[in-house]
ModelCIF file with pLDDT and N, C-alpha, C, O atoms, coordinates in Angstrom:
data_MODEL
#
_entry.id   MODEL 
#
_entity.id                         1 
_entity.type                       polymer 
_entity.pdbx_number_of_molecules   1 
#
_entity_poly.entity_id                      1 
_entity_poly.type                           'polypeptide(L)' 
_entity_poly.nstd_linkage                   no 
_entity_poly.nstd_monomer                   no 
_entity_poly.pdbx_seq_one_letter_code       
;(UNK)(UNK)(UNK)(UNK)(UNK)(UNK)(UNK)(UNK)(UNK)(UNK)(UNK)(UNK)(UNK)(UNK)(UNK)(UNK)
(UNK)(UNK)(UNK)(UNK)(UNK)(UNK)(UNK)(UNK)(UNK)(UNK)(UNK)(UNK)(UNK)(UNK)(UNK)(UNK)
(UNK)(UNK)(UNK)(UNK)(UNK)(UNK)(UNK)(UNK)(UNK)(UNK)(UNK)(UNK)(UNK)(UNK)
;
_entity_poly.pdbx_seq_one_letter_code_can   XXXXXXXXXXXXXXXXXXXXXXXXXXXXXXXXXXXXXXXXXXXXXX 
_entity_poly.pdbx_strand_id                 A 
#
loop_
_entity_poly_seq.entity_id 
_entity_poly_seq.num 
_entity_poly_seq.mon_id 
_entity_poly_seq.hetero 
1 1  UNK n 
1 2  UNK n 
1 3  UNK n 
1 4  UNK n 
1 5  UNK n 
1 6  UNK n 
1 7  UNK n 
1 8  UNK n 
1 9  UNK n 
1 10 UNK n 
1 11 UNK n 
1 12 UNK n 
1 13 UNK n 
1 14 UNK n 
1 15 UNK n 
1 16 UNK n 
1 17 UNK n 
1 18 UNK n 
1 19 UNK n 
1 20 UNK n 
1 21 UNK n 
1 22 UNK n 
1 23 UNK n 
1 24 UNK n 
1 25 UNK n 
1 26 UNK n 
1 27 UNK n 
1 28 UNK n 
1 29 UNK n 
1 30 UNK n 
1 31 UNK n 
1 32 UNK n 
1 33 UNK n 
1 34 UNK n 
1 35 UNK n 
1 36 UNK n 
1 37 UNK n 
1 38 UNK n 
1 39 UNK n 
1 40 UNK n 
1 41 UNK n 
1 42 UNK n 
1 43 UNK n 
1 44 UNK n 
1 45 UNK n 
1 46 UNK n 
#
_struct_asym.id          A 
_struct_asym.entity_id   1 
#
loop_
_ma_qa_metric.id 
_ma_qa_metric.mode 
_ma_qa_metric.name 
_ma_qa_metric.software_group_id 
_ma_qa_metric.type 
1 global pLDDT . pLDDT 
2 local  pLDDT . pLDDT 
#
_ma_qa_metric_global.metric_id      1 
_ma_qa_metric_global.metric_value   91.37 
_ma_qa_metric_global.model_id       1 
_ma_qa_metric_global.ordinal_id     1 
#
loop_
_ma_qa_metric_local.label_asym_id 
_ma_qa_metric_local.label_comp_id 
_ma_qa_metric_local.label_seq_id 
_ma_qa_metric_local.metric_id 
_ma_qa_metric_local.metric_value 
_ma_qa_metric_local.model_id 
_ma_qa_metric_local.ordinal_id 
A UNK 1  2 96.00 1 1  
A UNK 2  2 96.00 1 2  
A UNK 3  2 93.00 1 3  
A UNK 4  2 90.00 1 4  
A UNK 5  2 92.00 1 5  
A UNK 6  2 88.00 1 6  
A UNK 7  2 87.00 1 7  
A UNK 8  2 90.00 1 8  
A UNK 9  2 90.00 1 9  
A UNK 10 2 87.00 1 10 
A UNK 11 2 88.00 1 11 
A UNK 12 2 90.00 1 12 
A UNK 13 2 87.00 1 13 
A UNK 14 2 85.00 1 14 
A UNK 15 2 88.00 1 15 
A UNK 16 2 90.00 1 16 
A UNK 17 2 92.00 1 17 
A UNK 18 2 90.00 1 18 
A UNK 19 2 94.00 1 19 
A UNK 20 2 95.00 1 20 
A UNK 21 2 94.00 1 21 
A UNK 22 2 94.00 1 22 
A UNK 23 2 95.00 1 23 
A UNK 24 2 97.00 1 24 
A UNK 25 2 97.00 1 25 
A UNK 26 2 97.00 1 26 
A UNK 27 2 97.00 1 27 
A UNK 28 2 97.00 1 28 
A UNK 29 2 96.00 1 29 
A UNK 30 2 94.00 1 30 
A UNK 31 2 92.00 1 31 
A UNK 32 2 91.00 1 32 
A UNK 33 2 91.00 1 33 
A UNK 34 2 90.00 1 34 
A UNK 35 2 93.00 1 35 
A UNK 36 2 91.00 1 36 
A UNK 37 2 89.00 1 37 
A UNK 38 2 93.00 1 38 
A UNK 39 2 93.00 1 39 
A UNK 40 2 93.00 1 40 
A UNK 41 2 90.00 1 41 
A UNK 42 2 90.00 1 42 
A UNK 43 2 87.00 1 43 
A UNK 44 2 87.00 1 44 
A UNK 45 2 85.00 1 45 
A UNK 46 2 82.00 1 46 
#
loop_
_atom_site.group_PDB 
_atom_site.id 
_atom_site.type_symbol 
_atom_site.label_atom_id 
_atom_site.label_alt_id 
_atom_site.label_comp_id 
_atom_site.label_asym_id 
_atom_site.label_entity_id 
_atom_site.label_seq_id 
_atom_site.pdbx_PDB_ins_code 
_atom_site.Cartn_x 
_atom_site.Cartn_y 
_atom_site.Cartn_z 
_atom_site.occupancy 
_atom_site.B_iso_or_equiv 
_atom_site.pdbx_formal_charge 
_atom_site.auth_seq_id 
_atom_site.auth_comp_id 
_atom_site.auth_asym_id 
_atom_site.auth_atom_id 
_atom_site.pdbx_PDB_model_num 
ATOM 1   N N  . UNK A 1 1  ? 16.796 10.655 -5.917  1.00 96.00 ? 1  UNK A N  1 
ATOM 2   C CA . UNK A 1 1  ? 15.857 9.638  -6.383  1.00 96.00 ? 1  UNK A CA 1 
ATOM 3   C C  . UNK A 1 1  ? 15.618 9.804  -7.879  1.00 96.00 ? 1  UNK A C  1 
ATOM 4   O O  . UNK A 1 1  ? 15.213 10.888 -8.297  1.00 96.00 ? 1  UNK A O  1 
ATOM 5   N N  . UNK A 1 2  ? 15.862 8.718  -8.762  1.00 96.00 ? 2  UNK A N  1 
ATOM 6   C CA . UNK A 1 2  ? 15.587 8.404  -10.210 1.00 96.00 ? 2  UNK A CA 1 
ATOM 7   C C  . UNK A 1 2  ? 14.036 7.791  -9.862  1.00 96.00 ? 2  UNK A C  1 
ATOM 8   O O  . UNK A 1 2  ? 13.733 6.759  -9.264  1.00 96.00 ? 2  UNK A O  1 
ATOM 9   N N  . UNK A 1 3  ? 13.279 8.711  -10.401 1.00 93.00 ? 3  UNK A N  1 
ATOM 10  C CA . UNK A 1 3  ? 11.673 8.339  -10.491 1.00 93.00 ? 3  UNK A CA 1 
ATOM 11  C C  . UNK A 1 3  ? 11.115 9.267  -11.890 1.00 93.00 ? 3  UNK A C  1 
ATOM 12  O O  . UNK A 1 3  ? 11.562 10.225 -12.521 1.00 93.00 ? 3  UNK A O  1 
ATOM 13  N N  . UNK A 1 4  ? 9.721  8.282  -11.982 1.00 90.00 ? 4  UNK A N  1 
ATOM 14  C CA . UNK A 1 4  ? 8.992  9.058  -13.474 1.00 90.00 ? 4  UNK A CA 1 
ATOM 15  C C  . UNK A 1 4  ? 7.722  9.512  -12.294 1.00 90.00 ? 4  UNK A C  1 
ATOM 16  O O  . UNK A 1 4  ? 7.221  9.074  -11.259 1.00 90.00 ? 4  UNK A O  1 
ATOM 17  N N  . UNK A 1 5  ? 7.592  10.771 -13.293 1.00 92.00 ? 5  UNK A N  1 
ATOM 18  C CA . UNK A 1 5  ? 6.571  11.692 -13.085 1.00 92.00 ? 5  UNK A CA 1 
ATOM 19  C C  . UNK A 1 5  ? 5.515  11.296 -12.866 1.00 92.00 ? 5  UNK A C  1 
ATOM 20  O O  . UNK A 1 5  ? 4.778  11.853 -12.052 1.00 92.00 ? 5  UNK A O  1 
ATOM 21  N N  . UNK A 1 6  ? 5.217  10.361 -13.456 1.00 88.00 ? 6  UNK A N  1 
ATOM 22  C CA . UNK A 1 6  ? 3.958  9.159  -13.288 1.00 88.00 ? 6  UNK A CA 1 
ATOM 23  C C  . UNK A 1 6  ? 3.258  8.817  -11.830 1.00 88.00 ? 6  UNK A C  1 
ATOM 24  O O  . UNK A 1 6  ? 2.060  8.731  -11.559 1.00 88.00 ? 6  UNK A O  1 
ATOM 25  N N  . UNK A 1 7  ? 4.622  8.623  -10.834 1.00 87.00 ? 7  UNK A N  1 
ATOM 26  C CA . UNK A 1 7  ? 4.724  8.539  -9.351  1.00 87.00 ? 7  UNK A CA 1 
ATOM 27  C C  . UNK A 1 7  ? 5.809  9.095  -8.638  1.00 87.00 ? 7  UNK A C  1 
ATOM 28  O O  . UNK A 1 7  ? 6.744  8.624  -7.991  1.00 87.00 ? 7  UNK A O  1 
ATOM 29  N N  . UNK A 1 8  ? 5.327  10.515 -9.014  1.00 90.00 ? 8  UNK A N  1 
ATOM 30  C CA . UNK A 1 8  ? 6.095  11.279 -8.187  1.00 90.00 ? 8  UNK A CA 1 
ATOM 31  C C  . UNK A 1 8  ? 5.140  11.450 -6.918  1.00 90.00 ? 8  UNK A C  1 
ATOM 32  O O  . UNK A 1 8  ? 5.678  11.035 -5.891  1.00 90.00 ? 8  UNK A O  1 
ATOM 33  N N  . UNK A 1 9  ? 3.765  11.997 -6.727  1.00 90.00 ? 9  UNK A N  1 
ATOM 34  C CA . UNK A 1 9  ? 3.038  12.488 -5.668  1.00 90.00 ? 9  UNK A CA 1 
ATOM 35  C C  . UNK A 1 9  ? 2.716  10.626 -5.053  1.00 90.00 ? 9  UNK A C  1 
ATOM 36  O O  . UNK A 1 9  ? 1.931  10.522 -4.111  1.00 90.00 ? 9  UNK A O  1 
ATOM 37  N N  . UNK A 1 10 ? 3.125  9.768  -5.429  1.00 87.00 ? 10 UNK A N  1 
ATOM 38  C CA . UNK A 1 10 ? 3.117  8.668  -4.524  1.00 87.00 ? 10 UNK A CA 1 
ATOM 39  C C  . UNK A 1 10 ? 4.203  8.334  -3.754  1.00 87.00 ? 10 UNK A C  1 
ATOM 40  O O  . UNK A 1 10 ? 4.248  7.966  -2.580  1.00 87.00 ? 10 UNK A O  1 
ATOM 41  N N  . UNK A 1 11 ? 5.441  8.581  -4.902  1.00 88.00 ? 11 UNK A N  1 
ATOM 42  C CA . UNK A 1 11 ? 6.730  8.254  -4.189  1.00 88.00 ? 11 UNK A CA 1 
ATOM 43  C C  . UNK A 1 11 ? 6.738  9.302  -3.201  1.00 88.00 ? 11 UNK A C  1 
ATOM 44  O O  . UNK A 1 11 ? 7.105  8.838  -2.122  1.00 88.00 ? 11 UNK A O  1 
ATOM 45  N N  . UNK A 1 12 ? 6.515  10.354 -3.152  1.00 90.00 ? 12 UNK A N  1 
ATOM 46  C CA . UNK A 1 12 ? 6.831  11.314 -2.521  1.00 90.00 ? 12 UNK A CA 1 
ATOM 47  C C  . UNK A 1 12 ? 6.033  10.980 -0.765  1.00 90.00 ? 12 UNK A C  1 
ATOM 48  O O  . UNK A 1 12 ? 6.528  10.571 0.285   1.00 90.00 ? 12 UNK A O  1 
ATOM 49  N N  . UNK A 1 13 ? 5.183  11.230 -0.995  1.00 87.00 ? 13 UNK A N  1 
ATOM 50  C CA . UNK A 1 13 ? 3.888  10.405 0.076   1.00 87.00 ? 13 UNK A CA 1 
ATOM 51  C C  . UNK A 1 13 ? 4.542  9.271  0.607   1.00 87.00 ? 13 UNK A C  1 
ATOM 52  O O  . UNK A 1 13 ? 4.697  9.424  1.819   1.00 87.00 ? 13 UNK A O  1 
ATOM 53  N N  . UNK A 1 14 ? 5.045  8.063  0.146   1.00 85.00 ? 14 UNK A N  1 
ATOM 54  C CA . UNK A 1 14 ? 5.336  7.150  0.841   1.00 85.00 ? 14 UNK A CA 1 
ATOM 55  C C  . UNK A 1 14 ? 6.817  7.325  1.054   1.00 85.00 ? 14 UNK A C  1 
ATOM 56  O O  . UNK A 1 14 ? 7.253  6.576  1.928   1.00 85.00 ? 14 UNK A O  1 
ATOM 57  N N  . UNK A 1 15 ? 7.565  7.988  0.578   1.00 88.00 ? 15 UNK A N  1 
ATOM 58  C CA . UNK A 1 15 ? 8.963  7.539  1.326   1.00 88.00 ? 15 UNK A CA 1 
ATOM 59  C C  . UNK A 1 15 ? 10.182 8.761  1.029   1.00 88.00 ? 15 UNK A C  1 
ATOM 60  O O  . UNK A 1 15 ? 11.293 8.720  1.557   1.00 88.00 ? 15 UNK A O  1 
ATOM 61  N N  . UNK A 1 16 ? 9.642  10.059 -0.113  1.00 90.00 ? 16 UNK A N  1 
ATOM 62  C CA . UNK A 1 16 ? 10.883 10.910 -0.200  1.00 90.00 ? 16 UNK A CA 1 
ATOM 63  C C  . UNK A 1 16 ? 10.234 11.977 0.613   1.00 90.00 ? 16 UNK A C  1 
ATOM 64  O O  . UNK A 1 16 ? 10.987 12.950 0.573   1.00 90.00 ? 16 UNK A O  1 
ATOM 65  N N  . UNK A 1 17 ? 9.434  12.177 1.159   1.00 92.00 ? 17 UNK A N  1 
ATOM 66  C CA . UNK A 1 17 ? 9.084  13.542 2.579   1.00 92.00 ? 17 UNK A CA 1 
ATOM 67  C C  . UNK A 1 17 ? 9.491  12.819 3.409   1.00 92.00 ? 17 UNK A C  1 
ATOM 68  O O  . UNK A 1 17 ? 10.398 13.459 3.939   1.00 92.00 ? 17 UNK A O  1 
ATOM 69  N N  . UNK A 1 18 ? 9.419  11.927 3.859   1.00 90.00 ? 18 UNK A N  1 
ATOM 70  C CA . UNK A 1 18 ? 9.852  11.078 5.230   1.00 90.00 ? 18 UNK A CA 1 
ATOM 71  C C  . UNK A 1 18 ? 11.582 11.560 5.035   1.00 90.00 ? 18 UNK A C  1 
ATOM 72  O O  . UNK A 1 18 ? 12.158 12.361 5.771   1.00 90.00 ? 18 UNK A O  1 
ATOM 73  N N  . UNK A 1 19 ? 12.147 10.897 3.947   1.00 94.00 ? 19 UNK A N  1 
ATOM 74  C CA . UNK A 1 19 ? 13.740 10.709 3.977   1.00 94.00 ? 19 UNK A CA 1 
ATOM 75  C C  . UNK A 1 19 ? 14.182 12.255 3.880   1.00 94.00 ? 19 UNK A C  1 
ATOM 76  O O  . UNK A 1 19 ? 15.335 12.508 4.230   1.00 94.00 ? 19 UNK A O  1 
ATOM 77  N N  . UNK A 1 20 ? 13.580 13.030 3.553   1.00 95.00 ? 20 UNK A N  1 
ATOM 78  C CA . UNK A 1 20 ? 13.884 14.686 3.206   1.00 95.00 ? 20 UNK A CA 1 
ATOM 79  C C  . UNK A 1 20 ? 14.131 15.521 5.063   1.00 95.00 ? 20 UNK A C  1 
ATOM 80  O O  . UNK A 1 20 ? 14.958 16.343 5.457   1.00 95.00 ? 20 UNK A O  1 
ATOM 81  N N  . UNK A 1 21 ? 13.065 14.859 5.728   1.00 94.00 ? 21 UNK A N  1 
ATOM 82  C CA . UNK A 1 21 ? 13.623 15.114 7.019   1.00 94.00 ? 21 UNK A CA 1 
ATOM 83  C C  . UNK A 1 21 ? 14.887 15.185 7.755   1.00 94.00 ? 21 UNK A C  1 
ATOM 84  O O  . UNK A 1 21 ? 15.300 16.037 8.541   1.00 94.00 ? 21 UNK A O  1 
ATOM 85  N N  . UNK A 1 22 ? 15.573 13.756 7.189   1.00 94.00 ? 22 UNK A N  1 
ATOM 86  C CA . UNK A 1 22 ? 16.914 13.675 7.411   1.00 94.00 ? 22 UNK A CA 1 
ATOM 87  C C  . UNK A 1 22 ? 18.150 13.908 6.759   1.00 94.00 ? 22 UNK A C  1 
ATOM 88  O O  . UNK A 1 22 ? 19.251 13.935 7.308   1.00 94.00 ? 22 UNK A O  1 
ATOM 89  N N  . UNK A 1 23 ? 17.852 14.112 5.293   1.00 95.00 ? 23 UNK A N  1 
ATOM 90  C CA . UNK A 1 23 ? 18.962 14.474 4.759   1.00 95.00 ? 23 UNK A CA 1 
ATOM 91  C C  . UNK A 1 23 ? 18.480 15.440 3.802   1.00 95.00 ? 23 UNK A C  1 
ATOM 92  O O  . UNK A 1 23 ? 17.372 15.948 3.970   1.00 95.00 ? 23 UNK A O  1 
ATOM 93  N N  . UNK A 1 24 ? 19.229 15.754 2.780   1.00 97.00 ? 24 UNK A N  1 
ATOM 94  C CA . UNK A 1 24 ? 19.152 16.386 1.513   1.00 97.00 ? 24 UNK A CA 1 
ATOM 95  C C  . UNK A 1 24 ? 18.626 15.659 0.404   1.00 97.00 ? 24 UNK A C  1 
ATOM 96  O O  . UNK A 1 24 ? 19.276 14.631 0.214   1.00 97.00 ? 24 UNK A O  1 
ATOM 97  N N  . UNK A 1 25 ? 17.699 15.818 -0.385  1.00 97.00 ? 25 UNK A N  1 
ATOM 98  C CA . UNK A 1 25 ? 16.720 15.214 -1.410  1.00 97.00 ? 25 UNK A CA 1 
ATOM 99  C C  . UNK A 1 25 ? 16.692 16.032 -2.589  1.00 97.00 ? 25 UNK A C  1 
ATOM 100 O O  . UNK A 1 25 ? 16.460 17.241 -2.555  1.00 97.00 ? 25 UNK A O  1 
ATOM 101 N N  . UNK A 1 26 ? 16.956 15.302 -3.753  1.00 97.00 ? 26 UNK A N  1 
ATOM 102 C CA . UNK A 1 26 ? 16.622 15.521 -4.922  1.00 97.00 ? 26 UNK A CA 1 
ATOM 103 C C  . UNK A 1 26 ? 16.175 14.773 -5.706  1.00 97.00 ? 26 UNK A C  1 
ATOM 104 O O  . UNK A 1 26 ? 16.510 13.589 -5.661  1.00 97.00 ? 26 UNK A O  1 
ATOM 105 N N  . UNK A 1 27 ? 15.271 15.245 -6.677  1.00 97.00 ? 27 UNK A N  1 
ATOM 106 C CA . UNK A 1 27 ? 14.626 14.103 -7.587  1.00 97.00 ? 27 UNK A CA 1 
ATOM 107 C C  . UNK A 1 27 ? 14.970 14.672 -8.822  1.00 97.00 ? 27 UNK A C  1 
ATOM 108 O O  . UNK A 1 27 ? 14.928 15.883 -9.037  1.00 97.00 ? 27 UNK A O  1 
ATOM 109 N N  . UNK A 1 28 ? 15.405 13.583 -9.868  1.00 97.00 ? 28 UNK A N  1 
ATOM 110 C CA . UNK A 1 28 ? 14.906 13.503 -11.331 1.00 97.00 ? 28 UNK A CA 1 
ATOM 111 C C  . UNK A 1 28 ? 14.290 12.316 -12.216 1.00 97.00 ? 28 UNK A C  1 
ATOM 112 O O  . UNK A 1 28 ? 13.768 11.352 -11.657 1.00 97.00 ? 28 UNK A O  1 
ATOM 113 N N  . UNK A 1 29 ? 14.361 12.408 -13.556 1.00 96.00 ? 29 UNK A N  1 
ATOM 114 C CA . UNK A 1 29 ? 12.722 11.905 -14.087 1.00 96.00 ? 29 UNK A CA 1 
ATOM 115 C C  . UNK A 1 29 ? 13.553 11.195 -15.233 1.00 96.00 ? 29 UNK A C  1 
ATOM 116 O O  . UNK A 1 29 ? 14.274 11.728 -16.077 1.00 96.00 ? 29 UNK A O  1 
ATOM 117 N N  . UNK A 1 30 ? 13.323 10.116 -15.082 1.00 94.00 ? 30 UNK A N  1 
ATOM 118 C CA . UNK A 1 30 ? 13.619 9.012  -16.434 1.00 94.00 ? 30 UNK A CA 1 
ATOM 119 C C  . UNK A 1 30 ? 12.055 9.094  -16.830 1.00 94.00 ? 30 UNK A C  1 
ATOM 120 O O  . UNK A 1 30 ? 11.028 8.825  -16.208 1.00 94.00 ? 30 UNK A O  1 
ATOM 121 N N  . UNK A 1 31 ? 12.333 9.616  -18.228 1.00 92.00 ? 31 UNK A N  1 
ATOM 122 C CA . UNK A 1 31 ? 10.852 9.680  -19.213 1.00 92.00 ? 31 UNK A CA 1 
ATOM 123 C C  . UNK A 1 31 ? 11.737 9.074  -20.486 1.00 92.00 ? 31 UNK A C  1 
ATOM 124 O O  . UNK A 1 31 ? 12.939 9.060  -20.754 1.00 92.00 ? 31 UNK A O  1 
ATOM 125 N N  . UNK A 1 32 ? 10.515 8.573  -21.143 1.00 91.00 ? 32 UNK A N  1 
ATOM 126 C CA . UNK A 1 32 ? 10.740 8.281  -22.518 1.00 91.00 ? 32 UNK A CA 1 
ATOM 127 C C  . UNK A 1 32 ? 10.892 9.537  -23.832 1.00 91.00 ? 32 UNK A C  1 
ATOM 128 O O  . UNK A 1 32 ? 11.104 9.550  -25.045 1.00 91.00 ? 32 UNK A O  1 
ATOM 129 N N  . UNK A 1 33 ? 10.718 10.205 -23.085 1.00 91.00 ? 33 UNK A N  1 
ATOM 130 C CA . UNK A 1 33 ? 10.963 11.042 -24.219 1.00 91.00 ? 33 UNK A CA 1 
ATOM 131 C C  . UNK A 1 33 ? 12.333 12.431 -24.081 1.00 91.00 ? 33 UNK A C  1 
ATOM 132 O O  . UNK A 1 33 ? 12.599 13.335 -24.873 1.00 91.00 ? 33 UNK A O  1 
ATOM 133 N N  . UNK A 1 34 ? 12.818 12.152 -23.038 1.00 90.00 ? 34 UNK A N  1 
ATOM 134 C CA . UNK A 1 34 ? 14.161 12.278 -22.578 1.00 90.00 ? 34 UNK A CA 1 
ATOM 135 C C  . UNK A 1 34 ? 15.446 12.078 -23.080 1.00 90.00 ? 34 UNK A C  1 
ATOM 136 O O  . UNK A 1 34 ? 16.434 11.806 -22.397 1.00 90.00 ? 34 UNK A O  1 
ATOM 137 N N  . UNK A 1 35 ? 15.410 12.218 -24.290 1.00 93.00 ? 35 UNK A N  1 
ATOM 138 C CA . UNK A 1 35 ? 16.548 11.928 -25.524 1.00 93.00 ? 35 UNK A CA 1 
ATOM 139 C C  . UNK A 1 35 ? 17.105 13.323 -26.319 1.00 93.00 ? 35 UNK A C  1 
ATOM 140 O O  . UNK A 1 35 ? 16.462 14.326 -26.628 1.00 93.00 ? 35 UNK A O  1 
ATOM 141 N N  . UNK A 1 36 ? 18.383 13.047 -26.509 1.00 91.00 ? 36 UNK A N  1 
ATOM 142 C CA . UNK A 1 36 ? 18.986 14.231 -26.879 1.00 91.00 ? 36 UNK A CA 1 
ATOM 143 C C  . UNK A 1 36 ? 18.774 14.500 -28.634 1.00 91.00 ? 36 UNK A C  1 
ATOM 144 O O  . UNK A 1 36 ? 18.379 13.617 -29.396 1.00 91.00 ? 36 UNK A O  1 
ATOM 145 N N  . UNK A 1 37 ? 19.044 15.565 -28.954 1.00 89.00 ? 37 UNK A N  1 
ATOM 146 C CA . UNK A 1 37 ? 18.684 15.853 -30.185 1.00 89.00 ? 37 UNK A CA 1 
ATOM 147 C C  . UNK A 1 37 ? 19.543 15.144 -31.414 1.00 89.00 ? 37 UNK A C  1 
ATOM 148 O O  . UNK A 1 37 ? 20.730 15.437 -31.554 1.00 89.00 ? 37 UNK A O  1 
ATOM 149 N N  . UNK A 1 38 ? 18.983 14.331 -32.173 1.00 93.00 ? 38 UNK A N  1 
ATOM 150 C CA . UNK A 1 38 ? 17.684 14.774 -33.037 1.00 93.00 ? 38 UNK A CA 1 
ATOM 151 C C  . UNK A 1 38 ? 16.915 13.682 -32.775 1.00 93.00 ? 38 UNK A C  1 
ATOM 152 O O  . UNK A 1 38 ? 16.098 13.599 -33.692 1.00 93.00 ? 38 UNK A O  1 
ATOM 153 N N  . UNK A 1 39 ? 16.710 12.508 -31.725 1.00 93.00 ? 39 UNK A N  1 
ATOM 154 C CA . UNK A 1 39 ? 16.485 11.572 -31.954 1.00 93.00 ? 39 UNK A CA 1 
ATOM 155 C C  . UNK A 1 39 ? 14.545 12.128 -30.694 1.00 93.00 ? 39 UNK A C  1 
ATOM 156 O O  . UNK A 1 39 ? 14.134 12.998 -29.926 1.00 93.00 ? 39 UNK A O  1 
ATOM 157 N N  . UNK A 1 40 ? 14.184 11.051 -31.245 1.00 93.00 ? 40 UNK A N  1 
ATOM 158 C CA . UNK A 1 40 ? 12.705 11.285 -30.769 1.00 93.00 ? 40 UNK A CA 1 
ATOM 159 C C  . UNK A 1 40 ? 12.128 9.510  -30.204 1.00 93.00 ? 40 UNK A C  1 
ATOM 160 O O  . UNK A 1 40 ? 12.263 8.486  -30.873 1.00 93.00 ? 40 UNK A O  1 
ATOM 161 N N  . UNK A 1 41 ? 11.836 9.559  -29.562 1.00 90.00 ? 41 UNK A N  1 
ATOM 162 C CA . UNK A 1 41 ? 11.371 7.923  -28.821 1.00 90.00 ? 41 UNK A CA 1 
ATOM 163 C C  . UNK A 1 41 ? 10.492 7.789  -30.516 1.00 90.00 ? 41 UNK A C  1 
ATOM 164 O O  . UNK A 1 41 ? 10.288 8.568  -31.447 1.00 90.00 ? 41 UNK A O  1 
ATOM 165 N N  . UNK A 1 42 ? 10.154 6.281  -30.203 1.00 90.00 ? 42 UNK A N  1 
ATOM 166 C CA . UNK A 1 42 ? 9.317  5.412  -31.055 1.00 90.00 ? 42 UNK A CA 1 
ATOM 167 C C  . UNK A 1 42 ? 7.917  5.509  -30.538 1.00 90.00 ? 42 UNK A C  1 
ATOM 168 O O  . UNK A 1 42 ? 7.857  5.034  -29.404 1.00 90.00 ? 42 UNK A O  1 
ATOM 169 N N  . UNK A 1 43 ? 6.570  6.040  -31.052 1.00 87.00 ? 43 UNK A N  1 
ATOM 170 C CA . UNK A 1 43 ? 5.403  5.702  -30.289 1.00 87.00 ? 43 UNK A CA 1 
ATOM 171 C C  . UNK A 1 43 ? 4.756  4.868  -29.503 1.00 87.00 ? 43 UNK A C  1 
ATOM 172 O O  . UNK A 1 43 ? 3.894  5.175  -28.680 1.00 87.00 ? 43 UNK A O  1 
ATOM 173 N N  . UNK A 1 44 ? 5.346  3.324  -29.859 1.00 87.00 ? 44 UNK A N  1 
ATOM 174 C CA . UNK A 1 44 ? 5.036  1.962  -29.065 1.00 87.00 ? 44 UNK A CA 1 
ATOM 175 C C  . UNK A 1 44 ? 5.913  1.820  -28.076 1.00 87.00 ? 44 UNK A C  1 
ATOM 176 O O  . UNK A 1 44 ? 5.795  0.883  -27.287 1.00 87.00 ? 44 UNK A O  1 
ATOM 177 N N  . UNK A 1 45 ? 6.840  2.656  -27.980 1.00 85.00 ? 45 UNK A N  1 
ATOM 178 C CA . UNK A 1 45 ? 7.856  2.283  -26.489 1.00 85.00 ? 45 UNK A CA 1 
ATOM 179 C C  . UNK A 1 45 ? 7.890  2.255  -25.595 1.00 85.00 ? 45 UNK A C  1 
ATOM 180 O O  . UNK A 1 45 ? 8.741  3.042  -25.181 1.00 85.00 ? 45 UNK A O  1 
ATOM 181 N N  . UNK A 1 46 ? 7.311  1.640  -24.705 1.00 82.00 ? 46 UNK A N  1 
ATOM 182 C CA . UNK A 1 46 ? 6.676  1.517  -23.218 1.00 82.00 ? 46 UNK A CA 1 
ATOM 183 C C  . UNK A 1 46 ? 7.897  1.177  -22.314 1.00 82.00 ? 46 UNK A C  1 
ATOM 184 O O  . UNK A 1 46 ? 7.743  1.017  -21.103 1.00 82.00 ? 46 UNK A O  1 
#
């Protein structure tokens, strides 16, 4: 699962503990500030 940290303890609650029962689960985190070096997000970038 591609999820932000934002709603992780929701996503998780509604639908990746359920699916973790049956298979194998992993999560990572599209954030904005998730950029490789040297570059840095813009402050207004939503």
């Amino acid at each position: 699962f591609i999820i932000r940290r934002s709603i992780e303890r929701e996503f998780k609650e509604t639908i990746g503990d359920r699916i973790a029962a049956v298979a194998p689960v992993e999560y990572v985190y599209q954030e904005l500030d998730d950029l490789p070096a040297p570059y840095s997000a813009p402050a207004d970038r939503a």
